[in-house]
Protein backbone atom coordinates (compact mmCIF):
# COMPACT_ATOMS: atom_id res chain seq x y z
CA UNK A 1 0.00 0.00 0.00
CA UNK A 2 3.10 2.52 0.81
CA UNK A 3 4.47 1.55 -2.55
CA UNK A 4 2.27 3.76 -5.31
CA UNK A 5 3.05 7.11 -3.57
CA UNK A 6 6.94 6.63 -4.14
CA UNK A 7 6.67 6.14 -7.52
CA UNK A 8 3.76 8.43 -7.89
CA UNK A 9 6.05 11.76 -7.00
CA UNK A 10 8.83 11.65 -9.54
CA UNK A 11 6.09 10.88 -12.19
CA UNK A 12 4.82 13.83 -10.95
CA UNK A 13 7.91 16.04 -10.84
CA UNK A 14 8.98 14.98 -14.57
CA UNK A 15 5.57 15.64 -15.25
CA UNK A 16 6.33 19.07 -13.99
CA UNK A 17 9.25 19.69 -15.40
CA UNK A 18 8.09 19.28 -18.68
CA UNK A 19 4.92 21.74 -18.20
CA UNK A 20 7.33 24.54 -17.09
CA UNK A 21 9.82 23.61 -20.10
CA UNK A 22 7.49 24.02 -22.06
CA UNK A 23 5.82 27.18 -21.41
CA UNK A 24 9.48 28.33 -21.23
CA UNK A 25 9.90 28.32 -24.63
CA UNK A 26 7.37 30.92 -25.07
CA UNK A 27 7.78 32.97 -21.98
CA UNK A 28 11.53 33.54 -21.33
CA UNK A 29 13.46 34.30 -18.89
CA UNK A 30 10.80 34.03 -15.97
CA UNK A 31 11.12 30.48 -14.95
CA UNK A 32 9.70 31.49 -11.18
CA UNK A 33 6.63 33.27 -12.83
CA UNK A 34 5.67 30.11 -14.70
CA UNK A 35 6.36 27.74 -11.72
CA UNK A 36 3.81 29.73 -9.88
CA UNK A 37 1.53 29.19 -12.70
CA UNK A 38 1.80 25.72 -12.71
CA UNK A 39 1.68 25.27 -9.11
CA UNK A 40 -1.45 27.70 -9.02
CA UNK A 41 -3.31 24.95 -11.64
CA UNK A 42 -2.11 22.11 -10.11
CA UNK A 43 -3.46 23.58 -6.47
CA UNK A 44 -6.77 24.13 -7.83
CA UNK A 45 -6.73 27.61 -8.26
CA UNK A 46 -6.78 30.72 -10.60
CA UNK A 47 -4.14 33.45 -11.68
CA UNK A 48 -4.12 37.07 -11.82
CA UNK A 49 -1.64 38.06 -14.31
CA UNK A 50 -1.35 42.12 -13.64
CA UNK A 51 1.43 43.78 -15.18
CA UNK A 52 1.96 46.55 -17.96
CA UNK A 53 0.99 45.73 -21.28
CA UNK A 54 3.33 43.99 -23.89
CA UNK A 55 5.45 41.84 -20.77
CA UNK A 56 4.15 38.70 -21.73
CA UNK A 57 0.81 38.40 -19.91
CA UNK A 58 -1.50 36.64 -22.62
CA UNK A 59 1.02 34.88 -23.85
CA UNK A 60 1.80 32.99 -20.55
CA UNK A 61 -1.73 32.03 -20.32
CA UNK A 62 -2.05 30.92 -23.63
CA UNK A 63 1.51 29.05 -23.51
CA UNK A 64 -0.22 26.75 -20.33
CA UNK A 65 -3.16 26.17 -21.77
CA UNK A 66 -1.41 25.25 -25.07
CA UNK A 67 0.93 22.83 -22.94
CA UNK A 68 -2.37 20.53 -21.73
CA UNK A 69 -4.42 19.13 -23.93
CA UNK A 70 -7.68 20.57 -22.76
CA UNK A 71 -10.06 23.25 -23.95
CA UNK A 72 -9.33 26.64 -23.63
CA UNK A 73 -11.64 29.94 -24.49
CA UNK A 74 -10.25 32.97 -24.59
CA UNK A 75 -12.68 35.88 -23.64
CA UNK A 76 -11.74 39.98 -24.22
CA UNK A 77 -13.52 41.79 -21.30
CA UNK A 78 -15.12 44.58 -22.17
CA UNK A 79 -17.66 47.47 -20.43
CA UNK A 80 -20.42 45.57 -22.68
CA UNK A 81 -20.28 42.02 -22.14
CA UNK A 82 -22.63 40.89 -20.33
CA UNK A 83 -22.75 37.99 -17.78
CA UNK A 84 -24.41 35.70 -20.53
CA UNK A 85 -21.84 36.35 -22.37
CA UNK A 86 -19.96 34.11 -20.55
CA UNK A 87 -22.07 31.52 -18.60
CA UNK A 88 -24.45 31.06 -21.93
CA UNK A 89 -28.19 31.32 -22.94
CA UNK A 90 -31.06 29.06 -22.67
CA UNK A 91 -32.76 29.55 -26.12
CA UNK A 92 -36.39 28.16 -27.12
CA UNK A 93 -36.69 25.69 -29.23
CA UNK A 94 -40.03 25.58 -31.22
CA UNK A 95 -39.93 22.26 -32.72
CA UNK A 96 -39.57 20.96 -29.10
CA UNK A 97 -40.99 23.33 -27.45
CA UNK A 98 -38.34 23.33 -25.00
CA UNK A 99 -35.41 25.09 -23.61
CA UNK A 100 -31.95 24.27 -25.08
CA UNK A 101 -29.04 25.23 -23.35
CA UNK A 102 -26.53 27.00 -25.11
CA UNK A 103 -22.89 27.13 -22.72
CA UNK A 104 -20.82 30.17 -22.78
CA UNK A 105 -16.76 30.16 -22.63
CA UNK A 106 -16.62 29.26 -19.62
CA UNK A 107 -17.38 25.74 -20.09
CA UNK A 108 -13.68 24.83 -20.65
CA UNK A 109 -10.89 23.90 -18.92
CA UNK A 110 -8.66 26.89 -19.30
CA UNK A 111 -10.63 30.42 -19.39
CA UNK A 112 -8.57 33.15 -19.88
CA UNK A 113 -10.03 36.46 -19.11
CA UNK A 114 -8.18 38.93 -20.80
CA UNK A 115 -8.56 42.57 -18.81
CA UNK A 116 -10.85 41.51 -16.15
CA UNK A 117 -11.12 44.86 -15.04
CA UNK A 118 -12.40 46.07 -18.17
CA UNK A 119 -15.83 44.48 -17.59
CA UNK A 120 -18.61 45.78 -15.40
CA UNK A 121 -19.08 44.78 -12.01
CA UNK A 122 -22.01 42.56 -12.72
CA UNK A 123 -19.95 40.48 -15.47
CA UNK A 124 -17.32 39.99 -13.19
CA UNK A 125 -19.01 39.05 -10.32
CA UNK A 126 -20.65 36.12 -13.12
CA UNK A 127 -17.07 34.59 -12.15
CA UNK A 128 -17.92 34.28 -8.25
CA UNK A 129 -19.65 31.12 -8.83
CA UNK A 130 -17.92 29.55 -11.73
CA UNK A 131 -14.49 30.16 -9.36
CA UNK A 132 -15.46 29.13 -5.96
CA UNK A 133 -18.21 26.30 -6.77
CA UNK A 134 -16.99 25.34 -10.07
CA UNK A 135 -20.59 25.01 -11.45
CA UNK A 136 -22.94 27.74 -13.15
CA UNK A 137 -26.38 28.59 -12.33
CA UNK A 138 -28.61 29.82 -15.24
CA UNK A 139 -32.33 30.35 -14.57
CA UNK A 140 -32.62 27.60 -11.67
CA UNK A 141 -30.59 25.02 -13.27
CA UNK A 142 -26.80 24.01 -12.19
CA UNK A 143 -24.19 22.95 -14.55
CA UNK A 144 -20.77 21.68 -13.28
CA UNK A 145 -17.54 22.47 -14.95
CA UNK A 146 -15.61 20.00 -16.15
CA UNK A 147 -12.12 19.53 -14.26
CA UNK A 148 -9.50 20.68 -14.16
CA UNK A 149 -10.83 24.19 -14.04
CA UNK A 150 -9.15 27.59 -14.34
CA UNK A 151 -9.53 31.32 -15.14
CA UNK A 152 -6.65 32.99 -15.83
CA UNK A 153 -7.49 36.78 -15.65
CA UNK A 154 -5.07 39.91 -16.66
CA UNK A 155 -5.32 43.16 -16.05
CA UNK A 156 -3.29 46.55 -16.58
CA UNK A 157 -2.72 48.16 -13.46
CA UNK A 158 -1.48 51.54 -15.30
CA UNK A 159 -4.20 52.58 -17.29
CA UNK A 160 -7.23 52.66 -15.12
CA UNK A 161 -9.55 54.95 -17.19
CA UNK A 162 -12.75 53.22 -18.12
CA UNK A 163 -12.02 50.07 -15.76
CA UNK A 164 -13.92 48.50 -13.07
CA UNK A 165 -11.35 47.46 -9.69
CA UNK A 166 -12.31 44.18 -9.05
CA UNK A 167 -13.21 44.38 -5.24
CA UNK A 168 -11.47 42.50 -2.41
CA UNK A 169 -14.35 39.38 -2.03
CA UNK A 170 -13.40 38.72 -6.08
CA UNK A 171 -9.25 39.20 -5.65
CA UNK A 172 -9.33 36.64 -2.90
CA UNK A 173 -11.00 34.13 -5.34
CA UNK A 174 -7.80 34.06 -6.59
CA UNK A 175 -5.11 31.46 -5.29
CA UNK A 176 -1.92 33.66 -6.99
CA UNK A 177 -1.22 36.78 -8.22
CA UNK A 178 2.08 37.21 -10.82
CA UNK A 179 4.01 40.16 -11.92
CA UNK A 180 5.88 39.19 -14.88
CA UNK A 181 7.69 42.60 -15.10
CA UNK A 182 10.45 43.35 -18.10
CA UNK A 183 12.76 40.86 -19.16
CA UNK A 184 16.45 41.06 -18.62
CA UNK A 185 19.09 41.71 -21.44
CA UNK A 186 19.69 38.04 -22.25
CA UNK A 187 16.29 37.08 -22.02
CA UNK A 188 15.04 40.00 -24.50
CA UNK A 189 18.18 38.65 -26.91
CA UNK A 190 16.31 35.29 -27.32
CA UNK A 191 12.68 37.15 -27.78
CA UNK A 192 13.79 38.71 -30.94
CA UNK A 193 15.73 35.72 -32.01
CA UNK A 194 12.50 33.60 -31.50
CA UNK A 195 10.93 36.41 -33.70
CA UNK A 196 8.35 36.82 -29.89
CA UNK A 197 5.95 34.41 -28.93
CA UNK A 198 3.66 34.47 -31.86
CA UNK A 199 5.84 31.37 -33.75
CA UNK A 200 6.99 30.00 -30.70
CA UNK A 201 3.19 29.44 -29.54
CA UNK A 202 2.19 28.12 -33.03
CA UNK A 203 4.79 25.60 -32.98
CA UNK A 204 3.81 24.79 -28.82
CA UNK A 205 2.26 21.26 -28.76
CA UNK A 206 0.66 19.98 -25.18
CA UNK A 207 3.04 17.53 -22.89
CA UNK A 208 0.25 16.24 -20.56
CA UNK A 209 -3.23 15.14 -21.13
CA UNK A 210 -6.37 16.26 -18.97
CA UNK A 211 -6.31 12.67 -17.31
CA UNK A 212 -2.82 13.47 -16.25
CA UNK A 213 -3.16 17.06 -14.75
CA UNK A 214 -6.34 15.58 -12.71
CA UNK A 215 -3.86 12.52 -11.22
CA UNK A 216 -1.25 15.67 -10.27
CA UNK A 217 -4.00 17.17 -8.88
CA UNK A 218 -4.64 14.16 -6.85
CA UNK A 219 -1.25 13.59 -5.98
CA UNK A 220 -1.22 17.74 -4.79
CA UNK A 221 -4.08 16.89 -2.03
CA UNK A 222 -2.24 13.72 -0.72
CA UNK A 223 0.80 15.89 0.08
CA UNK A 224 1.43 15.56 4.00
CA UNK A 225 1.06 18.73 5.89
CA UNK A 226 2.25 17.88 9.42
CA UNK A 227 0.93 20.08 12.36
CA UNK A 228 3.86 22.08 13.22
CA UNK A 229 3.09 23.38 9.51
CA UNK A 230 -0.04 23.99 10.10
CA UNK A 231 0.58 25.59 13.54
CA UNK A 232 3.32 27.60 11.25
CA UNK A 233 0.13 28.95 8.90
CA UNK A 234 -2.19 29.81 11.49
CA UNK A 235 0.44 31.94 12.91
CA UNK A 236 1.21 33.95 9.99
CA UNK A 237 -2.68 34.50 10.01
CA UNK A 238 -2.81 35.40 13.19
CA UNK A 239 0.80 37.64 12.67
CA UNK A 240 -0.66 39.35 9.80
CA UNK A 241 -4.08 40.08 11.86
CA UNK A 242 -2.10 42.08 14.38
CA UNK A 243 0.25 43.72 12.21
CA UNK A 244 0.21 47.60 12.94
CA UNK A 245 0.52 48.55 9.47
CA UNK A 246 -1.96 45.64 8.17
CA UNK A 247 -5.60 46.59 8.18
CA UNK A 248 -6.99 43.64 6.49
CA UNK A 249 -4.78 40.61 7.50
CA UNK A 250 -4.87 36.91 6.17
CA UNK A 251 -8.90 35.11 6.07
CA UNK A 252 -9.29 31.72 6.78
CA UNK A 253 -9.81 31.18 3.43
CA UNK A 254 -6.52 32.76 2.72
CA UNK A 255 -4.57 30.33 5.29
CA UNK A 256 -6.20 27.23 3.06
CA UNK A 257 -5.08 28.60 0.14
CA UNK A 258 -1.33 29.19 1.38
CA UNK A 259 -1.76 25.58 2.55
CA UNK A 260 -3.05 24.15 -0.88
CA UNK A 261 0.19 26.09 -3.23
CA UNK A 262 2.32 25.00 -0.36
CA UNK A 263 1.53 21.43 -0.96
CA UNK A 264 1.75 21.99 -5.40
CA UNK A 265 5.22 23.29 -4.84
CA UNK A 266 6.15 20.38 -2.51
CA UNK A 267 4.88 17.89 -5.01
CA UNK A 268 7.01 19.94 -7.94
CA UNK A 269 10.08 19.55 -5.41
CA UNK A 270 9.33 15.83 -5.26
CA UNK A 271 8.32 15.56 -1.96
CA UNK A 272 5.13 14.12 -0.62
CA UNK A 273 5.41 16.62 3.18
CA UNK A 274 5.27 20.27 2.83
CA UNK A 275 8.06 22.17 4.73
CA UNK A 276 8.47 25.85 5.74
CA UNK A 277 10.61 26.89 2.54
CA UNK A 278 7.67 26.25 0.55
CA UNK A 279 5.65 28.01 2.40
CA UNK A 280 8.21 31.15 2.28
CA UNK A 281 8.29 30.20 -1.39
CA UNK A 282 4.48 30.29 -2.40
CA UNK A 283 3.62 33.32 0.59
CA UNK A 284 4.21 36.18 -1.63
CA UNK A 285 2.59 35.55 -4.59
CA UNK A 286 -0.82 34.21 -2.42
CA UNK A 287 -0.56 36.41 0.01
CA UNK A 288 -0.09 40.20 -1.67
CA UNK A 289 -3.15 40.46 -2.98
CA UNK A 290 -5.58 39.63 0.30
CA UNK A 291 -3.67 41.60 2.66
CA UNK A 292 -4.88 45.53 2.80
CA UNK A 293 -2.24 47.72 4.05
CA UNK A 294 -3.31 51.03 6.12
CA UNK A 295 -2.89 54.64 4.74
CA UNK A 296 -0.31 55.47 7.28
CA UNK A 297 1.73 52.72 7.17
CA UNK A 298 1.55 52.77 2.99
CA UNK A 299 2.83 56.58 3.18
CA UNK A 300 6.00 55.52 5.29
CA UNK A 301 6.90 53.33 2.44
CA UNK A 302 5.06 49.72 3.62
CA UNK A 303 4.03 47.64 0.28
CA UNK A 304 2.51 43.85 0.67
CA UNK A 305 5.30 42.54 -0.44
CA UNK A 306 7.47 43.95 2.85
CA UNK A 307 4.37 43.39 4.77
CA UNK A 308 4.73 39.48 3.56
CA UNK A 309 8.29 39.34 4.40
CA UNK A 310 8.28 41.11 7.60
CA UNK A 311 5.85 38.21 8.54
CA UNK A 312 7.64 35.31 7.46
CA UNK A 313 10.66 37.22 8.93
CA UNK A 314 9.20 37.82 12.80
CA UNK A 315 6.86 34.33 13.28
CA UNK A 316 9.04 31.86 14.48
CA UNK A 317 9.25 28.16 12.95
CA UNK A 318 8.58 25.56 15.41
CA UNK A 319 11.34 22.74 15.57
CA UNK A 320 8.72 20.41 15.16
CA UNK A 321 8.77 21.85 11.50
């Protein structure tokens, strides 16, 4: 019975490996970024991509999704789509006399959202459901979505006129949130040599099947999280709760979340027990987003990201760990 896990978590790594390879040949130089990625599908979560535009955003997305073989939809948000838009339409049927269901983008396994914040409120709250519950309602009748299961939303954080901010209840629906940023010198070199990531993504071909990211997934919630761990998590929360410069600290959801992309990086390191260093690996990227840092504190030069650190810098890690 001990036997299937051990060969069960190298499968997994090389498994892995060859997901982040591959989207490396699209997205370069930001092998961290797309490890995050990875471990953000293979955790059961979504991905906020925010960054300026031309970085690489879209093209990260579309480089994962073009790595599995799944389905992916692709939607542009806009002020005028409307929920429907993306959940889909019932539409009568005379001959029957009936009601025929007619499913909207988000019935795949990859959605990527492209400038979430461009849509109204009401469209973006159409996500809540499809995120948390993996299912959409439409007039009284639920329909499941199929696994795995992701939205991948971007969003430009510079240009803000005619945008919507997506509010704090739909940002912590998100299990990760990446900043690709520029490229460095080499990295740009190879961009232009590869002619940018139009080709390169042509040419992409998928190195795991669906049936393959669902067993990782599987493998992700048998990862051992032993209590000191767990004692370690619930003290962040409570850390970052009691912070002086941290208004809105770490929900419970939030600690569940840093537990699940503590266990996907764990399984990427080929372990099957989560340890602190993947928890100080994963904490930034799942972390920034939820916590809300007070006016005061932000004028004396705080950020989330030295919020984050000061946390994982001042709770202690029990030996037990």
């Amino acid at each position: 019975m001990t036997a299937a896990p051990t060969t069960q978590i190298p499968t997994f790594a090389s498994l892995f490996d060859a997901i982040t390879d591959n989207v490396g040949r699209v997205v370069h130089g930001k092998p961290r970024e797309i490890q995050m990625a990875v471990v953000c599908l293979l955790a059961e979560g979504h991905l906020l991509i925010e960054d300026v535009p031309g970085v690489g955003k879209t093209s990260l997305a579309k480089a994962l999704a073009a790595s599995i073989e799944c389905t992916w939809k692709r939607v542009q948000f806009t002020p005028d789509l409307l929920p429907t838009d993306l959940v889909g339409v019932s539409i009568y049927q005379r001959s029957t006399e009936t009601f025929d269901f007619r499913p909207g983008p988000l019935f795949a396994n990859i959605v990527l959202a492209d400038e979430i914040n461009r849509a109204s409120p009401k469209t973006q709250s159409a996500l809540l459901e499809a995120m948390e519950e993996r299912q959409v309602s439409v007039e009284g009748r639920t329909h499941p979505l199929s696994p795995p299961f992701m939205v991948i939303a971007t969003q430009n954080p510079v240009e803000q006129e005619g945008t919507y901010r997506l509010p704090e209840s739909q940002l912590d629906r998100f299990l990760i949130r990446l900043s690709l940023g520029y490229p460095g010198r080499e990295a740009e070199l190879s961009i232009l040599d590869a002619h940018g990531a139009t080709e390169a993504l042509i040419d992409l071909r998928p190195v795991v099947t669906t049936a393959e990211v669902i067993a990782m997934i599987d493998a992700v919630r048998g990862v051992h999280l032993a209590d000191p761990l767990k004692a370690y998590l619930v003290d962040l929360a409570e850390a970052s709760r009691k912070h002086p410069g941290i208004m809105l600290g770490m929900s419970p959801r939030a600690t569940l979340q840093l537990a699940r992309a503590t266990r996907a990086h764990a399984a990427s390191s080929g372990r099957q027990y989560g340890t602190p260093d993947d928890v100080k690996t994963v904490a930034s990227a799942v972390l920034c987003h939820r916590l809300v840092i007070r006016a005061d504190a932000a004028a004396r030069g705080l950020t989330a990201q030295r919020a984050v650190a000061e946390l994982l810098a001042s709770v202690p890690i029990s030996r037990g760990n």
